[in-house]
Protein backbone atom coordinates (compact mmCIF):
# COMPACT_ATOMS: atom_id res chain seq x y z
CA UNK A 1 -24.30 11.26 0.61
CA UNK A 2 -24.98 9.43 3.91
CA UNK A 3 -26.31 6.03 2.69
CA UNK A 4 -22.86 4.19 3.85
CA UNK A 5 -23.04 6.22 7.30
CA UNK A 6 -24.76 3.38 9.31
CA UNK A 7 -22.21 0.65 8.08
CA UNK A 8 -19.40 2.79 10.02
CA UNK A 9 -21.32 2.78 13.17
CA UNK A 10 -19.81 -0.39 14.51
CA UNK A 11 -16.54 -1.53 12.95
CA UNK A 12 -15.32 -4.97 13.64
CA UNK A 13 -12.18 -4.81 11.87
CA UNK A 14 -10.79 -6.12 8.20
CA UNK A 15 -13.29 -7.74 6.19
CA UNK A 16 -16.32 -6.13 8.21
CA UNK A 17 -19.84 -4.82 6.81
CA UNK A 18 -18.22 -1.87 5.59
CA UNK A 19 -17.86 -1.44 1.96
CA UNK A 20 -15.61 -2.18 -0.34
CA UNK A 21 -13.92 0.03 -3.50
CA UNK A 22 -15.75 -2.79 -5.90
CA UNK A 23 -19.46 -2.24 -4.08
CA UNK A 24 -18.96 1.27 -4.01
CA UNK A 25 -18.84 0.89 -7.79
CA UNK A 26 -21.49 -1.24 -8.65
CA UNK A 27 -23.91 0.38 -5.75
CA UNK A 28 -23.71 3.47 -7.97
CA UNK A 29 -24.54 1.39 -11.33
CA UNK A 30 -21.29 2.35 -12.67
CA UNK A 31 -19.94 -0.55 -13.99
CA UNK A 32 -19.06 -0.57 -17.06
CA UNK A 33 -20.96 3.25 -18.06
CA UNK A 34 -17.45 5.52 -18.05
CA UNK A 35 -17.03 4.22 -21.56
CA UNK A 36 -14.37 7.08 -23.23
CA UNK A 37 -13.38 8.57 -20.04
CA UNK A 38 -9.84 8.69 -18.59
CA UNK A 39 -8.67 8.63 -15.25
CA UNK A 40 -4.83 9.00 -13.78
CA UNK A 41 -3.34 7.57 -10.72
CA UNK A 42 -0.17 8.17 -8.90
CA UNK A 43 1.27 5.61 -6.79
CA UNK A 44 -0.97 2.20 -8.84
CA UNK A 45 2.10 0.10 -8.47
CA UNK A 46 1.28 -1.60 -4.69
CA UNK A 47 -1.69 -1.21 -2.25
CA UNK A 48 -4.44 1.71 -2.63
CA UNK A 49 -3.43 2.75 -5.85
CA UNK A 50 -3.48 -0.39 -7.19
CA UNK A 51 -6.71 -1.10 -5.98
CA UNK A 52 -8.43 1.73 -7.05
CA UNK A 53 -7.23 1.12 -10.82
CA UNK A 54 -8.28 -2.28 -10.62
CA UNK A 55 -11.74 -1.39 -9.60
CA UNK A 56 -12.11 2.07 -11.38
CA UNK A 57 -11.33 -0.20 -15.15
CA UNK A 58 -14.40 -2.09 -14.32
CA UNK A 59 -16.17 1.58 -14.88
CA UNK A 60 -15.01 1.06 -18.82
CA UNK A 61 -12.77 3.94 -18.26
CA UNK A 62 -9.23 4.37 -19.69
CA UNK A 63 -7.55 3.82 -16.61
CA UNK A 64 -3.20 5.03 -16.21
CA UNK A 65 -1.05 4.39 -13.36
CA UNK A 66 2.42 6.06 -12.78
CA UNK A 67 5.39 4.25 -11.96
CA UNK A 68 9.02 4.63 -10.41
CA UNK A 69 10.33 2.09 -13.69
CA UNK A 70 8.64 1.10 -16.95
CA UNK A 71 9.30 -2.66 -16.00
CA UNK A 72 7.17 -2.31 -12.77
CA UNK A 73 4.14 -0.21 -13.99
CA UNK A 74 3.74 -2.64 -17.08
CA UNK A 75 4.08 -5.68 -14.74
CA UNK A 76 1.30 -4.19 -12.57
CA UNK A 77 -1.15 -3.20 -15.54
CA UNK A 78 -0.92 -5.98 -17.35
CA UNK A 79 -1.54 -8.46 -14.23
CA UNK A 80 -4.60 -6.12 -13.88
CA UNK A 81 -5.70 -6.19 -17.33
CA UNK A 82 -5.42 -9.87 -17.05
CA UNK A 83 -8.48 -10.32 -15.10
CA UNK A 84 -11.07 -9.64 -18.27
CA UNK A 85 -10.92 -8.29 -21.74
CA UNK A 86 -13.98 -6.52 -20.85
CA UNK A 87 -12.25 -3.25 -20.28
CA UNK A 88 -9.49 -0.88 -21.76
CA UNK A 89 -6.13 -2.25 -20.31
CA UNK A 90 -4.72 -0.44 -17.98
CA UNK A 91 -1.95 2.68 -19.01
CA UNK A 92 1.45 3.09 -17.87
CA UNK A 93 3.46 6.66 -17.02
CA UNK A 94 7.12 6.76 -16.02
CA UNK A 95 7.41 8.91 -13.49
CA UNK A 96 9.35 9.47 -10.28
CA UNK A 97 7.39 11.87 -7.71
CA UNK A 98 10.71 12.49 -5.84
CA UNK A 99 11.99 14.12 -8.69
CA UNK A 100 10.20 17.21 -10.16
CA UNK A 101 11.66 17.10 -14.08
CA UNK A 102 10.50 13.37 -13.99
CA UNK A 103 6.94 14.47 -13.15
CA UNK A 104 7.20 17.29 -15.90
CA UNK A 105 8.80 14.72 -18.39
CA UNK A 106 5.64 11.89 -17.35
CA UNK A 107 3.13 14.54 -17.73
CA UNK A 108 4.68 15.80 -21.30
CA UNK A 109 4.35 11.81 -22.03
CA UNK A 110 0.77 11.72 -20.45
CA UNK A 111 -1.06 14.41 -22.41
CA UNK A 112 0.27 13.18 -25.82
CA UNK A 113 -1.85 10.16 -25.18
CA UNK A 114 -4.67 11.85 -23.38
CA UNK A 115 -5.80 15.62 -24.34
CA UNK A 116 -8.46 15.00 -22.30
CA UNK A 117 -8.38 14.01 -18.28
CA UNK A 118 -11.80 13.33 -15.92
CA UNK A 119 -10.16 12.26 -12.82
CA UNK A 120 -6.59 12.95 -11.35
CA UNK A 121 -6.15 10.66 -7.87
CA UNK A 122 -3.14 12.05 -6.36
CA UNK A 123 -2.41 8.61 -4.39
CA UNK A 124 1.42 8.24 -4.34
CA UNK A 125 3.01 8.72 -0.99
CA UNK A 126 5.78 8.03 0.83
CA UNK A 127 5.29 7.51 5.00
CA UNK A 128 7.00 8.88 8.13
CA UNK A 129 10.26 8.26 6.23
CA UNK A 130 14.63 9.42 7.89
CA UNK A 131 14.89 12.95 6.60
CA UNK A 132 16.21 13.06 2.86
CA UNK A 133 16.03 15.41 0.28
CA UNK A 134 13.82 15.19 -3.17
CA UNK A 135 16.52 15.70 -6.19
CA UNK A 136 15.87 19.49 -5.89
CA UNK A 137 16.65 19.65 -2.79
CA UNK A 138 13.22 19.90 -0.73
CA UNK A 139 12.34 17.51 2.14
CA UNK A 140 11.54 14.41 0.90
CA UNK A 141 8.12 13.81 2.12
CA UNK A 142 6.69 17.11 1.02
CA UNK A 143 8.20 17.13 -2.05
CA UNK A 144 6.80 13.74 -2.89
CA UNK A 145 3.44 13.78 -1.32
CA UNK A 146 2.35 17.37 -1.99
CA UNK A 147 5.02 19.12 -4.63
CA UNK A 148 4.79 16.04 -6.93
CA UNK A 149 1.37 16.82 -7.12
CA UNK A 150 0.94 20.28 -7.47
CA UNK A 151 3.01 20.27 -10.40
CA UNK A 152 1.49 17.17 -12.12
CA UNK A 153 -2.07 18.88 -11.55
CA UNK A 154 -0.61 21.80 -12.99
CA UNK A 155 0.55 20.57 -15.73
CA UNK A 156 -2.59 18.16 -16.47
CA UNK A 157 -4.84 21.42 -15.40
CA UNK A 158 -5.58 21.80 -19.39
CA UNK A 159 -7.04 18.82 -19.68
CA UNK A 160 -9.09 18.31 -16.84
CA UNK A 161 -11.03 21.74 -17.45
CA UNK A 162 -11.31 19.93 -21.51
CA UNK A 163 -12.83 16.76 -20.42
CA UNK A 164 -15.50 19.09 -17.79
CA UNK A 165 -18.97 18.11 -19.41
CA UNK A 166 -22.09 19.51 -17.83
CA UNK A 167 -23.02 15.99 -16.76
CA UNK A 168 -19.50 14.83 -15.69
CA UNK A 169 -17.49 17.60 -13.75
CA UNK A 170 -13.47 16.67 -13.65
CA UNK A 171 -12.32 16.00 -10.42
CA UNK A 172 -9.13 15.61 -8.34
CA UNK A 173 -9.01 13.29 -5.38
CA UNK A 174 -6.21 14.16 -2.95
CA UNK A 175 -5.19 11.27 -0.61
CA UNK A 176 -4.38 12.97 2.40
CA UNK A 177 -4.63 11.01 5.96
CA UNK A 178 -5.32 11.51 9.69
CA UNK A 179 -2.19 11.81 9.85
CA UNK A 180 -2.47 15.43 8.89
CA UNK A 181 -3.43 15.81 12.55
CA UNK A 182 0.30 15.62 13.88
CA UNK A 183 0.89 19.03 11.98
CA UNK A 184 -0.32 21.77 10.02
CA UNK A 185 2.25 23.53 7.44
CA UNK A 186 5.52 25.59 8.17
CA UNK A 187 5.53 28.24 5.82
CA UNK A 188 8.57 29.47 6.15
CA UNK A 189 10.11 26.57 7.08
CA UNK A 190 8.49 23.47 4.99
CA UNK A 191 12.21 21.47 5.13
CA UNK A 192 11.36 21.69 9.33
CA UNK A 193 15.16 22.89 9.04
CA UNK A 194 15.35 26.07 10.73
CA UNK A 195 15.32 26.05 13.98
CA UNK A 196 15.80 21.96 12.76
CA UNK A 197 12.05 20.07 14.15
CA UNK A 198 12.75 17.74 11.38
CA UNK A 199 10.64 14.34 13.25
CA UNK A 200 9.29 11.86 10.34
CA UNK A 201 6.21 12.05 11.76
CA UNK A 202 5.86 15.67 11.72
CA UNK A 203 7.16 15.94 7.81
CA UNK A 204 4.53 12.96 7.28
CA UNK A 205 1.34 15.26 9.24
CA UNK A 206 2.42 18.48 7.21
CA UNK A 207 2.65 16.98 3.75
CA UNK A 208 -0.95 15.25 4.56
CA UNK A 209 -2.01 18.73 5.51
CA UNK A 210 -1.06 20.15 2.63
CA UNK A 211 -2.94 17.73 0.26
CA UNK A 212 -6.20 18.69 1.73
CA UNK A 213 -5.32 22.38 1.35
CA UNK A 214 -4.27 21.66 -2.11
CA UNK A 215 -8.11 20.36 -2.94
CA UNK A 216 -9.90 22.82 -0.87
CA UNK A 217 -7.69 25.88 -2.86
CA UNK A 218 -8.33 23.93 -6.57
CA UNK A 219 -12.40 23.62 -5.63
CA UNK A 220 -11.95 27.15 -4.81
CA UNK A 221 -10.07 28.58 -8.09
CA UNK A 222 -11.79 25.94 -10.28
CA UNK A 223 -14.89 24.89 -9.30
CA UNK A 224 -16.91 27.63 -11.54
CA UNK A 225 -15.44 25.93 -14.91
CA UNK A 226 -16.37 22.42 -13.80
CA UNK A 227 -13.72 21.11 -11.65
CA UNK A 228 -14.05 20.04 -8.30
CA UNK A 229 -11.80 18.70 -6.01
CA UNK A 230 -11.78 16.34 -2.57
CA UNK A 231 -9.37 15.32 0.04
CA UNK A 232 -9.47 11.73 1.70
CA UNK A 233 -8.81 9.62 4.28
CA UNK A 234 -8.79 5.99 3.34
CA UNK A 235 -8.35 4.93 7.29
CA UNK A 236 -5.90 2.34 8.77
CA UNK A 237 -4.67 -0.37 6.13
CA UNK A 238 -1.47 -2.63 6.74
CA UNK A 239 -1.69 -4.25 3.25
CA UNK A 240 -0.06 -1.65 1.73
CA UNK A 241 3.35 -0.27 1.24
CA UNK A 242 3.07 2.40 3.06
CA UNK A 243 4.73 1.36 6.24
CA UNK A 244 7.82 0.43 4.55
CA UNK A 245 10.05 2.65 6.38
CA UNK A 246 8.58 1.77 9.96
CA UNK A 247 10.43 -0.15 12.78
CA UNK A 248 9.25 -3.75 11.79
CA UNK A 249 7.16 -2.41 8.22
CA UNK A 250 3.83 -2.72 8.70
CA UNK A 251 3.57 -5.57 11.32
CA UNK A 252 5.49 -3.39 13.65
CA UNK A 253 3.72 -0.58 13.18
CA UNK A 254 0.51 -2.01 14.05
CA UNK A 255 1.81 -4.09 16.84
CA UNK A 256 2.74 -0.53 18.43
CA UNK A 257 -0.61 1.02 17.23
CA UNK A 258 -2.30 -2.07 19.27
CA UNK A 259 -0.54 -1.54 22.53
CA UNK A 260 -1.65 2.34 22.03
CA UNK A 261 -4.93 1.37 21.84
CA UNK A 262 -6.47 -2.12 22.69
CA UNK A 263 -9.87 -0.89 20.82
CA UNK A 264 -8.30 0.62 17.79
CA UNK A 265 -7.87 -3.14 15.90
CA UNK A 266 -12.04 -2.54 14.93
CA UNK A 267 -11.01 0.15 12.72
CA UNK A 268 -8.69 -1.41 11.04
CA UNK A 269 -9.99 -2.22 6.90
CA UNK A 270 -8.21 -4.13 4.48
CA UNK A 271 -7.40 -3.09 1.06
CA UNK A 272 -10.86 -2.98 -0.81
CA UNK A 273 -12.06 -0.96 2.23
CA UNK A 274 -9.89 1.61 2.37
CA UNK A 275 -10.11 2.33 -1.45
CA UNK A 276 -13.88 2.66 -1.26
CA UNK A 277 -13.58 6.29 -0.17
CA UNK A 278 -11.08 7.57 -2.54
CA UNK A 279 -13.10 5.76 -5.54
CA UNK A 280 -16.16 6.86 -4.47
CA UNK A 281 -14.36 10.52 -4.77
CA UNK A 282 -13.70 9.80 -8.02
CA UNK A 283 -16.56 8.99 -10.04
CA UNK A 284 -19.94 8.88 -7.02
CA UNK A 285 -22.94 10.24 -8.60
CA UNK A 286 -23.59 12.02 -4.98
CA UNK A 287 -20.56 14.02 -5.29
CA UNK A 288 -21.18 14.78 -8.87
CA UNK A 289 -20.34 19.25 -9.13
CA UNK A 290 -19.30 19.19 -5.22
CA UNK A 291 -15.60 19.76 -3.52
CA UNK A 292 -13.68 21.50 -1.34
CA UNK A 293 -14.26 18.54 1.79
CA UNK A 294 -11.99 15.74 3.32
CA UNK A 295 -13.55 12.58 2.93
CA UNK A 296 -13.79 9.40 4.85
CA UNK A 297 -15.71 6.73 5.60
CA UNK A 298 -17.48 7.15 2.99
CA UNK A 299 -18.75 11.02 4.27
CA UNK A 300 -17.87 14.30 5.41
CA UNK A 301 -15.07 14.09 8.05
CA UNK A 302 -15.92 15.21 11.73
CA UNK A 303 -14.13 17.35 13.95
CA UNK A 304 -11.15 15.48 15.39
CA UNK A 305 -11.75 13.91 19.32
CA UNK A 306 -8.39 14.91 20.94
CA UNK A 307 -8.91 12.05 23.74
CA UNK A 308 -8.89 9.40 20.77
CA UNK A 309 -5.28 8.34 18.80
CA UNK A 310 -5.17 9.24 14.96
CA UNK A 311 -6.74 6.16 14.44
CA UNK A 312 -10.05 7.01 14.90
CA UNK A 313 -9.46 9.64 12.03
CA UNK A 314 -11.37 13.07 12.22
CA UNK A 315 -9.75 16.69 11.09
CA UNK A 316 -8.33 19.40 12.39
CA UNK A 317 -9.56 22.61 11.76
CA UNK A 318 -6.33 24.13 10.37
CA UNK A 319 -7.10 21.80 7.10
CA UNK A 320 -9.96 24.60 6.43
CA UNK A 321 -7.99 27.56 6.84
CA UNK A 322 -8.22 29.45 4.02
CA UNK A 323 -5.42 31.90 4.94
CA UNK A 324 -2.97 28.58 5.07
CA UNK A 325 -4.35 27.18 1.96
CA UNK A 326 -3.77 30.54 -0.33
CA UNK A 327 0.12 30.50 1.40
CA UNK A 328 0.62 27.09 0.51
CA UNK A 329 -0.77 27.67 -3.11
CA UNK A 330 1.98 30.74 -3.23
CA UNK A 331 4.57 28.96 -1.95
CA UNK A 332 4.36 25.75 -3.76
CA UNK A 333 4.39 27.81 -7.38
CA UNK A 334 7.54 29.44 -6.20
CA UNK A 335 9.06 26.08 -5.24
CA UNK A 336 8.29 24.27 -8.68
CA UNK A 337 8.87 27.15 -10.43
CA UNK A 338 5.66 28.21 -11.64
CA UNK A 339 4.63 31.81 -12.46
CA UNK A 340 2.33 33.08 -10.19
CA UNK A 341 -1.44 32.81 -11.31
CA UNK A 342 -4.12 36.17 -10.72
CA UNK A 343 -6.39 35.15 -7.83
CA UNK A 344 -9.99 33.46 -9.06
C-alpha cells in the first residue's frame, strides 16, 4: 500500500511528481480489465466526480454518474464518451441529493438497469454553504453530503453484496475531507439549531465527519459478505466546484488560504491529483477485501498536527469512534425513514 508514499514527501504544488487518477490506473494494469463491472458516482457532473468517471471508463467498466437535470448529466457523459469508443459510454441518473424522494426515485431508476453494483463513490457535495434546509427539512449540508448517501447506499445495498465475487469485493468510497477536522457530529442536534451554532464551516466539518463514520460502520456490518468500505481525502483542489459558495469562489478562497499559510500553495494538486486517491479506493488491487480507513495521499491518513491549518490534511480521532459511528448509523435510519436493522 505504500509504493506512492515517497512521491508525497515533497510537494511542489499542481502538476507535481505526485500521481495522477489516470497513473493510478494504469500503474495497477487496470486498464481496460473491469470488462462487465459497474460502478456509480454521485456528483460526475463538474470536478472530482467527473474525473474519476472519466478515468474509471478506461477500466472497461460500465461507468454512471448522477445528475441535478437529465440535460446536464447527458451533456457531461457524452463529452466523456467522446474521447474513444473503446469503452462502455458513460450512464446517466437523475437525481437531486438535496432531496431524499429524488434519491429514492434515481435509485428505483438505477437498479432497473443495473442488478448488480461493484463500486458506489459517494462524491457529491456541497461546501461551507448559508444555512438552508434539504426539501425535508434537514440542514442542507448534512442532508446532502451524508443523508443523500446513506439512503442511496441503502437502497443500492442489494446489489453491491450481488456483484461481491471472491476475487472482486464491492466497495464504497466515501469522499469525506480534512475538513472533518472543524467538527465531529451533534447528535442531538445535527441542524446545529438548538442552542443555534449553525457556522457553514461547522455544518461543512460535521457532514465530512459523518462520511467517514458512514464507511468505517458499513466495513463493520458488511465486510464478512464481501463489502468493504473507505473514506477519503482527495486534498486541496480549486478546479472544482466546490468553492462555489465562498467569498470570491474558488480564487478567493485560496487567496485567503495563502495569506493563512505562505507554505500551504505546495500542497495544492490539480484535478487528476486529487482523484487519484478516491480511484485508487475504488478498484486498487492493494486494497482489494480491506476497509474501514480514511484515505489520502494515496495511504492511511495520520494523526492530525494541530500547529498545521486543515491543509496539511490528517484526522481526528473522533472519525474512529465507534460509539459516534453506531449513533450516527441510528440516527440517520430514523431521519430517512428506514426501519432499524439488528446489529452485525
Amino acid at each position: 500500500m505504500d509504493k506512492y508514499i515517497h512521491l508525497y514527501m515533497s510537494p511542489n504544488g499542481p502538476g507535481d511528481q505526485r500521481p495522477t487518477a489516470e497513473q493510478v490506473l494504469k500503474d495497477d494494469n487496470l486498464i481496460g480489465q473491469l470488462t462487465g463491472k459497474t460502478i456509480l458516482i454521485t456528483g460526475g457532473t463538474a470536478g472530482l466526480g467527473t474525473e474519476s468517471a472519466r478515468v474509471l471508463r478506461k477500466s472497461g467498466a460500465k461507468v454512471w454518474i448522477t445528475a441535478r437535470t437529465a440535460e446536464k448529466g447527458r451533456a457531461v457523459a457524452e463529452a466523456i464518451s467522446a474521447e474513444d469508443t473503446l469503452y462502455p459510454d458513460v450512464g446517466v441518473v437523475v437525481m437531486d441529493l438535496s432531496d431524499l424522494n429524488s434519491v429514492r426515485a434515481g435509485a428505483a431508476s438505477f437498479l432497473k438497469e443495473c442488478p448488480k453494483l461493484n463500486v458506489l463513490m459517494t462524491n457529491a457535495a456541497v461546501m461551507a454553504c448559508p444555512e438552508a434546509r434539504s426539501a425535508q427539512g434537514h440542514e442542507l449540508q448534512f442532508a446532502t453530503n451524508h443523508l443523500a448517501h446513506f439512503l442511496l447506499f441503502h437502497l443500492v445495498l442489494p446489489a453491491l453484496l450481488a456483484a461481491s465475487t471472491p476475487t472482486f469485493h464491492s466497495r464504497v468510497v466515501a469522499l469525506s475531507s480534512t475538513g472533518h477536522r472543524a467538527s465531529s457530529i451533534h447528535p442531538g442536534n445535527y441542524a446545529l439549531a438548538d442552542p443555534h451554532v449553525y457556522t457553514p464551516w461547522l455544518a461543512y466539518g460535521q457532514s465530512k465527519t459523518a462520511n467517514a463514520l458512514m464507511a468505517n460502520e458499513i466495513e463493520r456490518r458488511y465486510s464478512a459478505q464481501g463489502l468493504h468500505a473507505w473514506s477519503v481525502h482527495p486534498g486541496a483542489i480549486f478546479e472544482t466546484a466546490l468553492s462555489r459558495h465562498q467569498e470570491g469562489g474558488a480564487a478567493g478562497l485560496q487567496e485567503r488560504m495563502d495569506a493563512e499559510d505562505g507554505e500551504v500553495q505546495r500542497m495544492y494538486k490539480n484535478t487528476g491529483q486529487g482523484a487519484a486517491t478516491q480511484v485508487w479506493a475504488a478498484v486498487g488491487t492493494a486494497l482489494e477485501g480491506r476497509g474501514g480507513l480514511y484515505l489520502e495521499d494515496m495511504q492511511v491518513s495520520w494523526v492530525a498536527d494541530r500547529a498545521k491549518t486543515v491543509a496539511w490534511g490528517g484526522h481526528e480521532a473522533y472519525l474512529y469512534d465507534e460509539g459516534l459511528a453506531e449513533r450516527l448509523w441510528r440516527d440517520s435510519l430514523e431521519m430517512v425513514g428506514l426501519p432499524g436493522e439488528k446489529e452485525a
